[in-house]
C-alpha atoms as a PDB file:
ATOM      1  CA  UNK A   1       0.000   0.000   0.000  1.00  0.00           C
ATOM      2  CA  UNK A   2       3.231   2.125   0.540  1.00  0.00           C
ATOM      3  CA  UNK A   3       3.625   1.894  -3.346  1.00  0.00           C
ATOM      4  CA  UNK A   4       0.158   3.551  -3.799  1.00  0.00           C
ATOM      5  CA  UNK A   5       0.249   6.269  -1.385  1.00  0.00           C
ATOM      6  CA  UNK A   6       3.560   7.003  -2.475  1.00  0.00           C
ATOM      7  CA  UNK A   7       5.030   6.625   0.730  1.00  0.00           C
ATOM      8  CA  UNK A   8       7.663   4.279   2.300  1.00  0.00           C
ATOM      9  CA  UNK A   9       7.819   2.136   5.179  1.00  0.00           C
ATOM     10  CA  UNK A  10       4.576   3.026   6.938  1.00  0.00           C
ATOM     11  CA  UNK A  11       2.797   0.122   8.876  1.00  0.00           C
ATOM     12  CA  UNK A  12      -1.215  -0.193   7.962  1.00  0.00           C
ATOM     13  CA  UNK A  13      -1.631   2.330  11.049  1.00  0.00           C
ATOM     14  CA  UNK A  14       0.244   5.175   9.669  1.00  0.00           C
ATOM     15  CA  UNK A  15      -1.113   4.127   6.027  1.00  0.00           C
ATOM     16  CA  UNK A  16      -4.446   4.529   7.133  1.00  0.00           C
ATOM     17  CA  UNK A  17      -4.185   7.965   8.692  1.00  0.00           C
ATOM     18  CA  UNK A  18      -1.931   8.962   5.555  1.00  0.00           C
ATOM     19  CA  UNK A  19      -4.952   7.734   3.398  1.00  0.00           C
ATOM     20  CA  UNK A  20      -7.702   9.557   5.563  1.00  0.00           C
ATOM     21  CA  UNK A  21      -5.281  13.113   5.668  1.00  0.00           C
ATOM     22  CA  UNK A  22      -6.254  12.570   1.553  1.00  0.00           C
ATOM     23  CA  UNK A  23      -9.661  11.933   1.657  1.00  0.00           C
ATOM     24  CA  UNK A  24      -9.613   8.196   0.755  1.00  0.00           C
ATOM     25  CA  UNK A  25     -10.195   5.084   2.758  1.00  0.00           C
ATOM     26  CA  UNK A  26      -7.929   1.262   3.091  1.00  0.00           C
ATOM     27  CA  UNK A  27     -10.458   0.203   0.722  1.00  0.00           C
ATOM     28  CA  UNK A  28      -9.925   3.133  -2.060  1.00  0.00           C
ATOM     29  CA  UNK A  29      -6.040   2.780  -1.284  1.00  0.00           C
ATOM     30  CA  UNK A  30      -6.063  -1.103  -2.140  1.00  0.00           C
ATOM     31  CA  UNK A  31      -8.245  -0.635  -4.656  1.00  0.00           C
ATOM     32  CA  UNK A  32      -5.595   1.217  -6.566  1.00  0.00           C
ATOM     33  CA  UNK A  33      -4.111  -0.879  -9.618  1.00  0.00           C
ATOM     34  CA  UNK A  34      -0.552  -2.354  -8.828  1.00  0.00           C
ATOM     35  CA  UNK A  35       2.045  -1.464 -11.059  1.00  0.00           C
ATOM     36  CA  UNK A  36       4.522  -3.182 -13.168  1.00  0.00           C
ATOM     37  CA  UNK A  37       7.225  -1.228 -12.672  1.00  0.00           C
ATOM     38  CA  UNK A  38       6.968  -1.368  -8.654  1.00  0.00           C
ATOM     39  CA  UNK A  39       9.583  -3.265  -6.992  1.00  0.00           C
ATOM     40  CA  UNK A  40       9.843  -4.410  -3.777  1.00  0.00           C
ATOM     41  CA  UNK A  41      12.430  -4.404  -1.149  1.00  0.00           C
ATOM     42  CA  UNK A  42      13.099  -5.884   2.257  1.00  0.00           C
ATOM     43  CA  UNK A  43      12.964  -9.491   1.203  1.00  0.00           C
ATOM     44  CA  UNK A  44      16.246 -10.250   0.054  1.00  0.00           C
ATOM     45  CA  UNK A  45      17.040 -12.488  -1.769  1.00  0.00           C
ATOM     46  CA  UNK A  46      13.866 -11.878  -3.207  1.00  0.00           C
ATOM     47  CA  UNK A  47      14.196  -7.954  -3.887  1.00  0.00           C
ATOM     48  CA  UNK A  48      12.448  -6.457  -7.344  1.00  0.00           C
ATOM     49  CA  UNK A  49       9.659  -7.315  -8.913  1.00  0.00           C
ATOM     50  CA  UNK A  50       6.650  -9.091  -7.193  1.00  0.00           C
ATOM     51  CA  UNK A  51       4.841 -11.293 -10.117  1.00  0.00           C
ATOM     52  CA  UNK A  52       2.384 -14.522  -9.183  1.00  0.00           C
ATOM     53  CA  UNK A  53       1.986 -16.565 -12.408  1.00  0.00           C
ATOM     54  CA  UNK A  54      -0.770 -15.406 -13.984  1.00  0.00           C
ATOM     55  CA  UNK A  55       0.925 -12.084 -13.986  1.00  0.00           C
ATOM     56  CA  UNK A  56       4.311 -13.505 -14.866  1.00  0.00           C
ATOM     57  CA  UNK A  57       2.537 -14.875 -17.649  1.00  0.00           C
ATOM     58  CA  UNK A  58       0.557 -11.541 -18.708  1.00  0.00           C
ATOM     59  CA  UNK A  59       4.277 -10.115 -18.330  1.00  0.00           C
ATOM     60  CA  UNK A  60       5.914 -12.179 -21.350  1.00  0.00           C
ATOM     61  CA  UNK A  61       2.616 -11.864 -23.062  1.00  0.00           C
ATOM     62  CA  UNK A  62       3.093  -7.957 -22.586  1.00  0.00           C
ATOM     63  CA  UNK A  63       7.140  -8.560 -23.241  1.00  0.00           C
ATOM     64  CA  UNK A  64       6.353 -10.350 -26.761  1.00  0.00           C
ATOM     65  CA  UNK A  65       4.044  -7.656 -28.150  1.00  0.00           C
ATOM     66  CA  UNK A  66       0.902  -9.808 -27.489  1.00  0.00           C
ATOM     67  CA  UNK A  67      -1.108  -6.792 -26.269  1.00  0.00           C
ATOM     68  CA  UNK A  68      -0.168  -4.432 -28.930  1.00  0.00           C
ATOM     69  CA  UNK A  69      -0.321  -0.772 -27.951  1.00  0.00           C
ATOM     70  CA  UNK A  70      -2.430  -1.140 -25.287  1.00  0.00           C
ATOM     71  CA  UNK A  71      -1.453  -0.087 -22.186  1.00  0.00           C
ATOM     72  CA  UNK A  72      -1.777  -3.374 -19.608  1.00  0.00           C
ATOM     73  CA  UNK A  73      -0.614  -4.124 -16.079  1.00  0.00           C
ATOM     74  CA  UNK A  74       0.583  -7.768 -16.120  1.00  0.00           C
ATOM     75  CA  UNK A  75       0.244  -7.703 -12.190  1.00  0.00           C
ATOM     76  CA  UNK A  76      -3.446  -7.451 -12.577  1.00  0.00           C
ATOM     77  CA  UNK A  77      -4.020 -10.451 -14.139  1.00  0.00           C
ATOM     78  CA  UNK A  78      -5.753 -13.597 -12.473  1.00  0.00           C
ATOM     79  CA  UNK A  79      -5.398 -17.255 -13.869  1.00  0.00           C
ATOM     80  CA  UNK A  80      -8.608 -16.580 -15.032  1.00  0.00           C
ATOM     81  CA  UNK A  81      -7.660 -13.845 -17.267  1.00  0.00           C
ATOM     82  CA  UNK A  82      -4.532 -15.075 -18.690  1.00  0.00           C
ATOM     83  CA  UNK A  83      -6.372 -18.840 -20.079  1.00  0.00           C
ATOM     84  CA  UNK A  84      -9.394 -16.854 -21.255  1.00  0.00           C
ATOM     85  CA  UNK A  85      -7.617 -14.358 -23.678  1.00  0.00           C
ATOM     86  CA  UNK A  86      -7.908 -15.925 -27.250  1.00  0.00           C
ATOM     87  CA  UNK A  87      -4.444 -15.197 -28.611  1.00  0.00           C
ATOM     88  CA  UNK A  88      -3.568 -18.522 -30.018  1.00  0.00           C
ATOM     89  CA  UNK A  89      -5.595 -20.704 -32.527  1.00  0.00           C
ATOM     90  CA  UNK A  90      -6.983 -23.452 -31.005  1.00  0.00           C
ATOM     91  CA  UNK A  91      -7.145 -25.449 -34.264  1.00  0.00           C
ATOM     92  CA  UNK A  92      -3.649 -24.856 -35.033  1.00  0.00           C
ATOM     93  CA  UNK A  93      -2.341 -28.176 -37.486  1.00  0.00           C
ATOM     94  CA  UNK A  94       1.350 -28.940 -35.814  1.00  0.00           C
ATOM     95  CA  UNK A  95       3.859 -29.325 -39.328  1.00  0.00           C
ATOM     96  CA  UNK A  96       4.719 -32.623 -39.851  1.00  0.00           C
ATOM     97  CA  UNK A  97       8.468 -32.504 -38.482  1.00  0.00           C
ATOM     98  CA  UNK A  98       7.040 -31.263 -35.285  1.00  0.00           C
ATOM     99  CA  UNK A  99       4.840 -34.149 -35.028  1.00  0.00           C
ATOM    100  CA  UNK A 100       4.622 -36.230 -31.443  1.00  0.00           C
ATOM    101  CA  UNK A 101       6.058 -39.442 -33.231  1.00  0.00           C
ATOM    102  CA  UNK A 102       9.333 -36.895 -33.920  1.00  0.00           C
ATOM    103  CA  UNK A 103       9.690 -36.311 -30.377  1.00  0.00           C
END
């Protein structure tokens, strides 16, 4: 929530008064779209970015041009999301050198 506020290091107490001084509420504050480009620290040696799959996923989607220009967060996708966008053909016909009996 310290990304969305702008803020660093506050604990949900001081978030929440930080919100209120700004006219918004926890729920308005968490409501806020995360952002790609956040990173995290304070979890070494996990530092950086913060993706669950579905996001990771919506992230090399988003890296590969998938989306085109539109402007996407990756870390807003759910699992739900990322299998129900149509971007492959489902009745794709594998060539014959790719074939499961060549595997």
């Amino acid at each position: 929530m310290n990304h969305r506020l702008g803020t660093k290091g506050l604990n949900l107490p001081q978030i929440s008064t930080y919100a209120a001084e700004r006219n918004l509420t926890i729920d308005d504050v968490m409501a806020m779209p995360e952002q790609d480009h956040w990173t995290y620290e304070g979890l070494e040696p996990r530092d950086g970015w913060s993706y669950v799959c579905s996001a990771y996923v919506a992230a090399a989607y988003k890296a590969a041009g998938l989306f085109g220009n539109d402007e996407i967060q990756a870390t807003e996708f759910t699992p739900k999301d990322v299998y129900a966008m149509n971007f492959f053909d489902a009745n794709f016909k594998v060539p014959e050198a790719c074939a499961k009996d060549n595997d």
